[in-house]
PDB file of N, CA and C in Angstrom:
ATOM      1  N   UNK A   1     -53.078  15.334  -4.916  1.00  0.00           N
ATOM      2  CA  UNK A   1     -51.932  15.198  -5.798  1.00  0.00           C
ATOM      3  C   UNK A   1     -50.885  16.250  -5.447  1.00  0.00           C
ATOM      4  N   UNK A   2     -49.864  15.561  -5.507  1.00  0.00           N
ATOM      5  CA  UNK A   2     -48.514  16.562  -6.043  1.00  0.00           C
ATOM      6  C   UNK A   2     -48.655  17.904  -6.852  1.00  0.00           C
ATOM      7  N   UNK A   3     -48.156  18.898  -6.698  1.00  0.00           N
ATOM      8  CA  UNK A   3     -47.943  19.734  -7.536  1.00  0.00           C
ATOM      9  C   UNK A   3     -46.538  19.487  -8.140  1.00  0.00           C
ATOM     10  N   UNK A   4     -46.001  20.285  -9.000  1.00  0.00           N
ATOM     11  CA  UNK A   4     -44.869  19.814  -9.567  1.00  0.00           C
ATOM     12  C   UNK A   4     -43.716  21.053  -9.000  1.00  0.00           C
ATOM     13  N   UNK A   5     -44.558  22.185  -8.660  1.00  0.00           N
ATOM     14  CA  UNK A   5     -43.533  23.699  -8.534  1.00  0.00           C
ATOM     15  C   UNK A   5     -43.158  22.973  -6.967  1.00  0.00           C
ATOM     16  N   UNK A   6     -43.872  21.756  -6.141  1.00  0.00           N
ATOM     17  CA  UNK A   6     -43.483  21.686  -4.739  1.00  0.00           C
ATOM     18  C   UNK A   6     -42.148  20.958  -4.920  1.00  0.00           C
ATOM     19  N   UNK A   7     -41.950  20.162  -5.701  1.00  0.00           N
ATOM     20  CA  UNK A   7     -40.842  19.692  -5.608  1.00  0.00           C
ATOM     21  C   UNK A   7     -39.649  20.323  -6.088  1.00  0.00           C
ATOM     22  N   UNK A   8     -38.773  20.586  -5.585  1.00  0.00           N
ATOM     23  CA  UNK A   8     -37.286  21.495  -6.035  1.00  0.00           C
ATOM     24  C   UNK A   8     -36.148  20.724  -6.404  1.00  0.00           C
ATOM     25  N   UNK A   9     -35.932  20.511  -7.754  1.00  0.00           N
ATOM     26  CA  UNK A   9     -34.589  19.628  -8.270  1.00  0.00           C
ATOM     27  C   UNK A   9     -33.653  20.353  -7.777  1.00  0.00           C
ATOM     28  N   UNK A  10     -32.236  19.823  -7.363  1.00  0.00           N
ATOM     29  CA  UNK A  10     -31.078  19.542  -7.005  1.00  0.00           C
ATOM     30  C   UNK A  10     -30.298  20.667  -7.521  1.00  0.00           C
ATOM     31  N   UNK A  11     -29.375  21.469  -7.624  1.00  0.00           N
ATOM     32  CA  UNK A  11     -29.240  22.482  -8.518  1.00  0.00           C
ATOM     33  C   UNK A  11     -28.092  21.688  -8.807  1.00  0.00           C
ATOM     34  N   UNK A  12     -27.365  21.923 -10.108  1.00  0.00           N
ATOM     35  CA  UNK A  12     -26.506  21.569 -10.387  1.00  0.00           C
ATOM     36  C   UNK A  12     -25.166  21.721  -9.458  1.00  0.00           C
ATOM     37  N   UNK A  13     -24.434  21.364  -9.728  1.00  0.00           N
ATOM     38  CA  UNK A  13     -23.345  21.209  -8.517  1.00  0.00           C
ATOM     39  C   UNK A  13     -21.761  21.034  -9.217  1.00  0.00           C
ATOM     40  N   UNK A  14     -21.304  22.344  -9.415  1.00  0.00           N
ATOM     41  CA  UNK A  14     -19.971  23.115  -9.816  1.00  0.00           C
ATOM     42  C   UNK A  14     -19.157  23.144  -8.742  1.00  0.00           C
ATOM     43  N   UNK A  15     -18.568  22.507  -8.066  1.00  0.00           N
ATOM     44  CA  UNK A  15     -17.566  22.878  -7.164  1.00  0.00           C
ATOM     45  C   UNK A  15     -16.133  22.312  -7.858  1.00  0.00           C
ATOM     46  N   UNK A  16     -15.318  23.897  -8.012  1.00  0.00           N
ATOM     47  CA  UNK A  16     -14.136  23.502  -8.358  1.00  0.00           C
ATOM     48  C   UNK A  16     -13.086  23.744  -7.772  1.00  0.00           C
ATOM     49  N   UNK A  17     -12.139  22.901  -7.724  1.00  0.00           N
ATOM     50  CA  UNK A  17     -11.111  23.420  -6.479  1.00  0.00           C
ATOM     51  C   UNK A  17      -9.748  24.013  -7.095  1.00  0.00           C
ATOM     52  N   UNK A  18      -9.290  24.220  -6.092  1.00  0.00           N
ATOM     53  CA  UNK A  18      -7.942  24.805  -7.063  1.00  0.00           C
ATOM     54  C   UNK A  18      -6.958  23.722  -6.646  1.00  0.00           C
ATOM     55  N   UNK A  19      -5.308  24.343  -7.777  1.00  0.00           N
ATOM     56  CA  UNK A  19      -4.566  23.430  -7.862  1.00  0.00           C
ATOM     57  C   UNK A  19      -4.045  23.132  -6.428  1.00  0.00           C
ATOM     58  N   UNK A  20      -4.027  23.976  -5.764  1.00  0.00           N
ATOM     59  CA  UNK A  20      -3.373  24.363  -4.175  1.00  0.00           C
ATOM     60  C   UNK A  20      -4.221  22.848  -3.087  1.00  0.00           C
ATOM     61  N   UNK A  21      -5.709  23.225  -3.512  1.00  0.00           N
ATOM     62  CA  UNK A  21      -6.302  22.112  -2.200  1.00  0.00           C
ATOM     63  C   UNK A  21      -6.143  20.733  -2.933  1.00  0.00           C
ATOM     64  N   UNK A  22      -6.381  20.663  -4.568  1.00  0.00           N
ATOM     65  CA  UNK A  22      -5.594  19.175  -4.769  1.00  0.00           C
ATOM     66  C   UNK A  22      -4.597  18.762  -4.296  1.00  0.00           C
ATOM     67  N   UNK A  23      -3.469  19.598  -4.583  1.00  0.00           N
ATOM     68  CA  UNK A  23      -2.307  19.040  -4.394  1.00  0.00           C
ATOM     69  C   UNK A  23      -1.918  18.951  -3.034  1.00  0.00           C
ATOM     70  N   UNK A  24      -2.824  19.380  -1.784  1.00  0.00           N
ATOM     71  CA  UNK A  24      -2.350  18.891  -1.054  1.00  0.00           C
ATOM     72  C   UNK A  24      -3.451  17.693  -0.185  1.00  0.00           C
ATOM     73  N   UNK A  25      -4.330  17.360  -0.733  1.00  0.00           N
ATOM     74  CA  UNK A  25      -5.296  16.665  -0.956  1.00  0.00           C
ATOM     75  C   UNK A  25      -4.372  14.776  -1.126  1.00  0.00           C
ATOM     76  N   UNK A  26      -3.494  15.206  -2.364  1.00  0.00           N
ATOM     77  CA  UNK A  26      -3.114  14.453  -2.815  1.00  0.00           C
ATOM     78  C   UNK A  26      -1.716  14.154  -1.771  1.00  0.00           C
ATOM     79  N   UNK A  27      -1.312  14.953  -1.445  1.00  0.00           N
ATOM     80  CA  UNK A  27       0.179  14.921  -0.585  1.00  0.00           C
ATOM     81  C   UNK A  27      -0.212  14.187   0.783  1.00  0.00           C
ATOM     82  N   UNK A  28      -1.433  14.979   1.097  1.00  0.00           N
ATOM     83  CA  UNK A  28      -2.180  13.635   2.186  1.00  0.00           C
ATOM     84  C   UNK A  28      -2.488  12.356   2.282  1.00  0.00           C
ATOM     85  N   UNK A  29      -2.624  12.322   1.336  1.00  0.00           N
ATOM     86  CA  UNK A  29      -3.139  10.943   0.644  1.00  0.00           C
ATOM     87  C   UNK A  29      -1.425  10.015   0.954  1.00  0.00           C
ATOM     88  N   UNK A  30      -0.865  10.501   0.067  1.00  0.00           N
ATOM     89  CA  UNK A  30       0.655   9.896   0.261  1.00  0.00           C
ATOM     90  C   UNK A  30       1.294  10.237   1.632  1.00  0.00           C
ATOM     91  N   UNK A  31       0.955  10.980   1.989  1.00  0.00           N
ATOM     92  CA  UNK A  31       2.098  10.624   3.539  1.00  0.00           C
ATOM     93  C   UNK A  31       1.390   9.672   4.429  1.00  0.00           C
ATOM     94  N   UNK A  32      -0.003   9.883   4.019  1.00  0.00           N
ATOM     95  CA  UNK A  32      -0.719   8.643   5.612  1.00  0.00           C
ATOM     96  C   UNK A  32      -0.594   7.230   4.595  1.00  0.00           C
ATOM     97  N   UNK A  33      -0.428   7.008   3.654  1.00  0.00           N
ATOM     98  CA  UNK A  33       0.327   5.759   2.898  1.00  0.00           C
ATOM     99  C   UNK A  33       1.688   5.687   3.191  1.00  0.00           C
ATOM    100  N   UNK A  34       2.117   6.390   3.492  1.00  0.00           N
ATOM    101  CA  UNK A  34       3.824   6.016   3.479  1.00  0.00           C
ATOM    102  C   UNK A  34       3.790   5.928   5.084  1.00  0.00           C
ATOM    103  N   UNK A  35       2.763   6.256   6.024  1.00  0.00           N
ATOM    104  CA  UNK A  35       3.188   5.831   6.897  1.00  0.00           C
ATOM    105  C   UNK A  35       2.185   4.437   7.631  1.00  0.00           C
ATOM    106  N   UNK A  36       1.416   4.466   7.072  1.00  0.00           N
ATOM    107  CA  UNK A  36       1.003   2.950   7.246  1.00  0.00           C
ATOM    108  C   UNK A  36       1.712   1.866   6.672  1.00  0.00           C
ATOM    109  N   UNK A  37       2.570   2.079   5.772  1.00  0.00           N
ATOM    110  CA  UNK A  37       3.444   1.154   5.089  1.00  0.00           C
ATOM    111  C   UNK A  37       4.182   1.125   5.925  1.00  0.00           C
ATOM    112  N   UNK A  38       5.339   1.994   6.649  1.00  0.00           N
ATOM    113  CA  UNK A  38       5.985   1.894   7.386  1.00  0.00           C
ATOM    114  C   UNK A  38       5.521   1.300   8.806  1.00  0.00           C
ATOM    115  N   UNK A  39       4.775   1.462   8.846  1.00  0.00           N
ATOM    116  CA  UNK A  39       4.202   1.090  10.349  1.00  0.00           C
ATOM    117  C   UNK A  39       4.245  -0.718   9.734  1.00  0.00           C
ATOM    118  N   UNK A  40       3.471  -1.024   8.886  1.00  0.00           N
ATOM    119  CA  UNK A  40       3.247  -2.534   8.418  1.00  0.00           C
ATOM    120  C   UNK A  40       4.622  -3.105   8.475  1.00  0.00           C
ATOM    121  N   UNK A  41       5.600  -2.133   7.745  1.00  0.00           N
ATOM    122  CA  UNK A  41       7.010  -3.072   7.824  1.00  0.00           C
ATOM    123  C   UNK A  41       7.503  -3.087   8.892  1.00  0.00           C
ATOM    124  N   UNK A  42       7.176  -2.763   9.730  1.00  0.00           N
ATOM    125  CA  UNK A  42       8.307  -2.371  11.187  1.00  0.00           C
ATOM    126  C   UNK A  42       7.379  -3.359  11.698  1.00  0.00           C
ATOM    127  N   UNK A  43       5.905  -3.722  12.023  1.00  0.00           N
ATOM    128  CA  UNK A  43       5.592  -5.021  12.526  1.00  0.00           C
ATOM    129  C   UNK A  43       6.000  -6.435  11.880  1.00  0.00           C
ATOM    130  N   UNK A  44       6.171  -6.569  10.482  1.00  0.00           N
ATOM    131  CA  UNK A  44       6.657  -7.378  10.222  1.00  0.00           C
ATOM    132  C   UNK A  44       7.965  -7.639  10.744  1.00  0.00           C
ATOM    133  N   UNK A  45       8.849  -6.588  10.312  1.00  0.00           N
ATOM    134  CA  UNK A  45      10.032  -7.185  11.038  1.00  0.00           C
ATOM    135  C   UNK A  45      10.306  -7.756  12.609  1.00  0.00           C
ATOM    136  N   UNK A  46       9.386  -7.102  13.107  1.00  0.00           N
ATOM    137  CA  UNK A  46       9.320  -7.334  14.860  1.00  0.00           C
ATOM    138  C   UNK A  46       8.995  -8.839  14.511  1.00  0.00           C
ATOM    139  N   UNK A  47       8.140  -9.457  13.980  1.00  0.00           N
ATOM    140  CA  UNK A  47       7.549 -10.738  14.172  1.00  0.00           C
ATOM    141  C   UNK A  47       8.593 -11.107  13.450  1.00  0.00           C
ATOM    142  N   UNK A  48       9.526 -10.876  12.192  1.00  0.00           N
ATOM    143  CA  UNK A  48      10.177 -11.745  11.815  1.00  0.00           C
ATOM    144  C   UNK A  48      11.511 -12.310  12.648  1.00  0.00           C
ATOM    145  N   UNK A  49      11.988 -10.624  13.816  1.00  0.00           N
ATOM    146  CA  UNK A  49      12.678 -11.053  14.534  1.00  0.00           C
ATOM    147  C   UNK A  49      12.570 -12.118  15.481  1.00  0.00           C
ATOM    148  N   UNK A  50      10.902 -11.781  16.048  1.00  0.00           N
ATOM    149  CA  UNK A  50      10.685 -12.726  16.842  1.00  0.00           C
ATOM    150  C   UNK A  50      10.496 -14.274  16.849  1.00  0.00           C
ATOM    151  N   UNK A  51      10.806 -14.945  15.541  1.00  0.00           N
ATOM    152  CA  UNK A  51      10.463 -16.223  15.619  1.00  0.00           C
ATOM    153  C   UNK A  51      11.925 -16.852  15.355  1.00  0.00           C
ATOM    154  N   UNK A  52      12.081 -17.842  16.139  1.00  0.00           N
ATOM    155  CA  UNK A  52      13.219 -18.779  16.364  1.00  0.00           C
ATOM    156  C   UNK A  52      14.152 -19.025  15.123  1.00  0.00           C
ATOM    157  N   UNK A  53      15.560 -18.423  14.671  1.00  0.00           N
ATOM    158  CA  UNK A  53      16.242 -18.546  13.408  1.00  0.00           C
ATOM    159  C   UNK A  53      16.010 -19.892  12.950  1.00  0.00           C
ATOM    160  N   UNK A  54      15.963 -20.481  11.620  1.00  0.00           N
ATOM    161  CA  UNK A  54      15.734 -21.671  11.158  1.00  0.00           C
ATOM    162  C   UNK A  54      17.173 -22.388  10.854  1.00  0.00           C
ATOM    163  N   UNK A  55      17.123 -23.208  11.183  1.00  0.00           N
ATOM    164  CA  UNK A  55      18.668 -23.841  10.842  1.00  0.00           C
ATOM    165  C   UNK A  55      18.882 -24.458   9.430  1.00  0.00           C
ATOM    166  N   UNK A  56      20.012 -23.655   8.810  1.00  0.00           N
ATOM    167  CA  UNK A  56      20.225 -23.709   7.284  1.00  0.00           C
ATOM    168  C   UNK A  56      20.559 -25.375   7.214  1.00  0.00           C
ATOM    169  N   UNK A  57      20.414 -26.083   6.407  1.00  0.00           N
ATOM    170  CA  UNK A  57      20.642 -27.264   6.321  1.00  0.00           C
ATOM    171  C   UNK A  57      22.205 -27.314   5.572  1.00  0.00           C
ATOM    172  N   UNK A  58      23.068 -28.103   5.671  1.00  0.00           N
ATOM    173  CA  UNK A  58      24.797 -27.808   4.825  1.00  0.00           C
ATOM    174  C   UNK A  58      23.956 -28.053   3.640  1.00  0.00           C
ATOM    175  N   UNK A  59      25.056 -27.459   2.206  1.00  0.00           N
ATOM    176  CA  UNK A  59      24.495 -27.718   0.636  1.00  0.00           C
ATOM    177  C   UNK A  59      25.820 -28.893   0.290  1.00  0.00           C
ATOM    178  N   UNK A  60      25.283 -29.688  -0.029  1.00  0.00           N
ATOM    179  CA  UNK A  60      25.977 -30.456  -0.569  1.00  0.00           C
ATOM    180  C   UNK A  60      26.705 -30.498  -1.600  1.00  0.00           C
ATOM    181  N   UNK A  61      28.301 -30.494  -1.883  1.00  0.00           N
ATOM    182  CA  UNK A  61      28.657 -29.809  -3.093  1.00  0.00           C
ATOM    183  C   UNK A  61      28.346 -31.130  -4.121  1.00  0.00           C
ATOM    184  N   UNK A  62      28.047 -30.620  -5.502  1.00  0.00           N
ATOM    185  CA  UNK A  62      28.151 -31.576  -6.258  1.00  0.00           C
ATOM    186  C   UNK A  62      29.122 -31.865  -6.487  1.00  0.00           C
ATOM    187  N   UNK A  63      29.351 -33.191  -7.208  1.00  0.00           N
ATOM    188  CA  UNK A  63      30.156 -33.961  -7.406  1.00  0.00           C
ATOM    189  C   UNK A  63      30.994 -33.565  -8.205  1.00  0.00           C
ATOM    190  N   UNK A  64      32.664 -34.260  -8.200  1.00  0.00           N
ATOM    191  CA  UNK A  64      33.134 -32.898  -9.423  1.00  0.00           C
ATOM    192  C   UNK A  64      33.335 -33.967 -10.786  1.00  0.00           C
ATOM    193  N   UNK A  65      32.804 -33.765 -11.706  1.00  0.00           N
ATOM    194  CA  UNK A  65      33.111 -34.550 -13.081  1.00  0.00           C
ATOM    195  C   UNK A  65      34.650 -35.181 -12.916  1.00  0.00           C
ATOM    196  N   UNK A  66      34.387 -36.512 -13.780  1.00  0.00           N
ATOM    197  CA  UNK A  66      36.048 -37.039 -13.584  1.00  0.00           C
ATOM    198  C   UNK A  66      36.843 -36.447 -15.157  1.00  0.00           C
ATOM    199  N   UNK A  67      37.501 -36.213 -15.669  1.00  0.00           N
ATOM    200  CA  UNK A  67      37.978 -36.266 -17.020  1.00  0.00           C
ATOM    201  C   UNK A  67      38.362 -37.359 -18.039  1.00  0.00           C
ATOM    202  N   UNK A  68      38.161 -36.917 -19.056  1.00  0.00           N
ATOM    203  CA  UNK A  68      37.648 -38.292 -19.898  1.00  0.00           C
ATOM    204  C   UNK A  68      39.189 -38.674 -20.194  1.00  0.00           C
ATOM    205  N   UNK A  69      39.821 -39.505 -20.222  1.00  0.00           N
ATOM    206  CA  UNK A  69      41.322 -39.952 -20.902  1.00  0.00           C
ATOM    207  C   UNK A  69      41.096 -40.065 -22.783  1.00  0.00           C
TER     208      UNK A  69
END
């Protein structure tokens, strides 16, 4: 059998950070988002440039009411 003193629980686990490594924790977070966004829009636009302009169809004006006598 097991003894019980062999096994050693986990010690609790306090790690606190300061405002300094959040916040730039967090500033990381947002610049590699702002630049994968950017990166996403700049391929979109490449592909949007790249596909053949669509030809607007004319709008047909409506008709103009006659006036009633």
């Amino acid at each position: 059998m097991t003894d019980k003193t062999d096994i050693k629980a986990p010690g609790k686990v306090s790690v606190r950070r300061s405002q300094d490594e959040t916040s730039a924790a967090a500033l990381a977070i947002i610049k590699a988002e702002l630049v994968a966004r950017n990166k996403k829009t700049a391929m979109l636009k490449a592909l949007r440039l790249a596909q053949e302009p669509i030809a607007a169809k004319p709008v047909k004006k409506a008709a103009a009411k006659k006036k009633k006598k």
